[in-house]
C-alpha atoms as a PDB file:
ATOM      1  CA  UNK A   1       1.158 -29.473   6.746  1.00  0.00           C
ATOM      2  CA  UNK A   2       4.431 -26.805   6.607  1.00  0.00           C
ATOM      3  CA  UNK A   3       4.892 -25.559   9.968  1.00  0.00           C
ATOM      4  CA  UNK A   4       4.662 -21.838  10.098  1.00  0.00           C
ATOM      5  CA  UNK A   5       6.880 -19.843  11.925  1.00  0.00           C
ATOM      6  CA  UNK A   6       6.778 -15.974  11.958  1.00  0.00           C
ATOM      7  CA  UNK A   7       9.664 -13.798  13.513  1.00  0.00           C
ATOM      8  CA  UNK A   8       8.264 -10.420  14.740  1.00  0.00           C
ATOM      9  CA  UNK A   9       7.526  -8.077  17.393  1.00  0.00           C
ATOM     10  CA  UNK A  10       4.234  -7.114  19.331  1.00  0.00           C
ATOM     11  CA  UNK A  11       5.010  -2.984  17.979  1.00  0.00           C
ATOM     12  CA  UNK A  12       5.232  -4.206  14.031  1.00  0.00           C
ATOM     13  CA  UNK A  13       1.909  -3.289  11.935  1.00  0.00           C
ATOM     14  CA  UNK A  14       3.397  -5.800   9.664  1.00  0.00           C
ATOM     15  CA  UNK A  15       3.737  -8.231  11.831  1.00  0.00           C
ATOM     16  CA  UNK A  16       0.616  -8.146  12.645  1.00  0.00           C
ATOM     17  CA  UNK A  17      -0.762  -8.316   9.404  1.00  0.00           C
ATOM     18  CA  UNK A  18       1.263 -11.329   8.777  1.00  0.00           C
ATOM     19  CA  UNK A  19      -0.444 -12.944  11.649  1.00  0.00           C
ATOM     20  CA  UNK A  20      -3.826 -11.612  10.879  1.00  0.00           C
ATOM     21  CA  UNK A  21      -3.543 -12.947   7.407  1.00  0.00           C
ATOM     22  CA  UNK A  22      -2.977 -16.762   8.852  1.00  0.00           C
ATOM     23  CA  UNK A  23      -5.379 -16.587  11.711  1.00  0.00           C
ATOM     24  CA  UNK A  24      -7.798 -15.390   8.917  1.00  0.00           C
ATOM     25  CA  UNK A  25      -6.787 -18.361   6.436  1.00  0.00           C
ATOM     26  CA  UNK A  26      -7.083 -20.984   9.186  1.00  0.00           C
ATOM     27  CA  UNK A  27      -2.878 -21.559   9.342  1.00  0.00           C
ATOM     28  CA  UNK A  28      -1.668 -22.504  12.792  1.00  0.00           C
ATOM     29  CA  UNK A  29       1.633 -20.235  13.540  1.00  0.00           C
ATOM     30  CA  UNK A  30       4.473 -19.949  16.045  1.00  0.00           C
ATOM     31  CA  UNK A  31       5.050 -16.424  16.549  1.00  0.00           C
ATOM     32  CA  UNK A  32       8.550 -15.674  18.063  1.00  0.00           C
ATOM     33  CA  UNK A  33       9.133 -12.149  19.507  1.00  0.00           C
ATOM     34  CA  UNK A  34      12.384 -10.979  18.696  1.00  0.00           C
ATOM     35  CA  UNK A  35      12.852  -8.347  21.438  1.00  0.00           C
ATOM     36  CA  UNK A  36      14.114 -11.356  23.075  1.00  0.00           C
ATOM     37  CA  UNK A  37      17.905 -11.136  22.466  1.00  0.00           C
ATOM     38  CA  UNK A  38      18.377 -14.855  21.933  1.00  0.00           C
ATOM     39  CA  UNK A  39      15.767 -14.672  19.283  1.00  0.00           C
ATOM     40  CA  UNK A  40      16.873 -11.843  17.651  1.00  0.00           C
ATOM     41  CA  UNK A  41      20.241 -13.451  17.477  1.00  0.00           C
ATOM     42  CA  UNK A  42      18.979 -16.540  16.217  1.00  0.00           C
ATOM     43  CA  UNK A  43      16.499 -14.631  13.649  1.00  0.00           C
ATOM     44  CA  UNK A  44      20.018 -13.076  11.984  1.00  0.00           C
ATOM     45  CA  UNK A  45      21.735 -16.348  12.116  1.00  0.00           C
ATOM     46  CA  UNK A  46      19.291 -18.168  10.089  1.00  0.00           C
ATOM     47  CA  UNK A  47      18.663 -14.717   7.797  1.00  0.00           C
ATOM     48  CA  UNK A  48      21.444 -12.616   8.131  1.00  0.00           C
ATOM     49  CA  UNK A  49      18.798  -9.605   8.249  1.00  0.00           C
ATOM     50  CA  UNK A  50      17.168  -8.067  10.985  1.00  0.00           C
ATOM     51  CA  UNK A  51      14.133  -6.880   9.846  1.00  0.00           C
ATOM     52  CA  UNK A  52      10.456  -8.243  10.617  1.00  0.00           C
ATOM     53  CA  UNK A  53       8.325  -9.904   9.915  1.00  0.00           C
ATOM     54  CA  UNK A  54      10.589 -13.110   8.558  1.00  0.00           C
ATOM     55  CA  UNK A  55       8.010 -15.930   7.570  1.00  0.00           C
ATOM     56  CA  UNK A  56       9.165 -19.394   7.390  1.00  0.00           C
ATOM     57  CA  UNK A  57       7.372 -22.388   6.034  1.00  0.00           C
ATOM     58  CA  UNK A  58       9.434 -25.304   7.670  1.00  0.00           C
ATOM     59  CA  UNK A  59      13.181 -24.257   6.541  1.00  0.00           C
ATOM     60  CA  UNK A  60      11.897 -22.556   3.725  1.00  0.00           C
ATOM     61  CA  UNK A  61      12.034 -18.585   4.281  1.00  0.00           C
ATOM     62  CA  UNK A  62       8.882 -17.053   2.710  1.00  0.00           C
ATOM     63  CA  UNK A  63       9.723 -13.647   2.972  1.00  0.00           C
ATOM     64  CA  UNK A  64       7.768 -10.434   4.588  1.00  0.00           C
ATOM     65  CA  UNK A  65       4.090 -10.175   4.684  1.00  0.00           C
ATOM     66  CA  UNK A  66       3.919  -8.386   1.200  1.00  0.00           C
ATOM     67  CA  UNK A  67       5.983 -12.009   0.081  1.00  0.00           C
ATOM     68  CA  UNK A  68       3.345 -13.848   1.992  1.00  0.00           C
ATOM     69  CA  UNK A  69       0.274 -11.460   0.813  1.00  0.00           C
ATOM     70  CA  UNK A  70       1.552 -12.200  -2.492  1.00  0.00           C
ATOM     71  CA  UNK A  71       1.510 -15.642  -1.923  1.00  0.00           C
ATOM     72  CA  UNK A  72      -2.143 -15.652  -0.643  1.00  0.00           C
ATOM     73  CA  UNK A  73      -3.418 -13.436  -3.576  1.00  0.00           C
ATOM     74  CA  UNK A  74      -2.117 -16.123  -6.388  1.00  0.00           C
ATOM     75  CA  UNK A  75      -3.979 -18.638  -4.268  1.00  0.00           C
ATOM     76  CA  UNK A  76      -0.846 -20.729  -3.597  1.00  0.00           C
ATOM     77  CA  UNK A  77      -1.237 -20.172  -0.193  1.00  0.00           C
ATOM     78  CA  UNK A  78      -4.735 -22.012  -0.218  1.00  0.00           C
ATOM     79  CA  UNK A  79      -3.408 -24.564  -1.792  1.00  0.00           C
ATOM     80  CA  UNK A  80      -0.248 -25.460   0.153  1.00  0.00           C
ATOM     81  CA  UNK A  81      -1.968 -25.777   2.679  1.00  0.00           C
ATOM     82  CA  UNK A  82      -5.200 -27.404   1.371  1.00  0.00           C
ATOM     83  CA  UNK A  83      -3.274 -29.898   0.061  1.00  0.00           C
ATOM     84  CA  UNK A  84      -0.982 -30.673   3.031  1.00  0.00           C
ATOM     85  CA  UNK A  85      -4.263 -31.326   5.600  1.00  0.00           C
ATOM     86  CA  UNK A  86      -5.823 -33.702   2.494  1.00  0.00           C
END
């Protein structure tokens, strides 16, 4: 199964629709708060933006939660992960 990580903060509506959206599908997530310098700093090292949410499926950046909404409406999301606990 792709670990999930999700960049955010605890003040971002989209961020916590991201999160909503996998605790809702069943998809284990580390959440990392970016109001922690370090992480912030590591968030634009491995992006180069700023912005959250950042979703990453292992390495593999995902996007936003409209990127990962997306992804759940085609039913790829399902899928990924049906197929990785199988």
């Amino acid at each position: 199964m792709p670990k999930v990580t999700v960049y955010s903060t605890e003040y971002c509506p989209y961020c916590d629709a991201a999160k909503a959206l996998l605790e809702q599908r069943g998809i284990p997530f580390e959440a990392i708060d970016v109001t922690d310098p370090e992480k912030k700093f590591e968030l634009k090292n491995r992006t180069g933006w700023r912005t959250v949410p950042q979703i990453f499926f292992d390495d593999k950046l995902i996007g936003g939660y409209q990127e990962l909404a997306a992804f759940d409406q085609s039913g790829d999301l399902q899928r990924l992960f049906s197929q990785a606990s199988s």
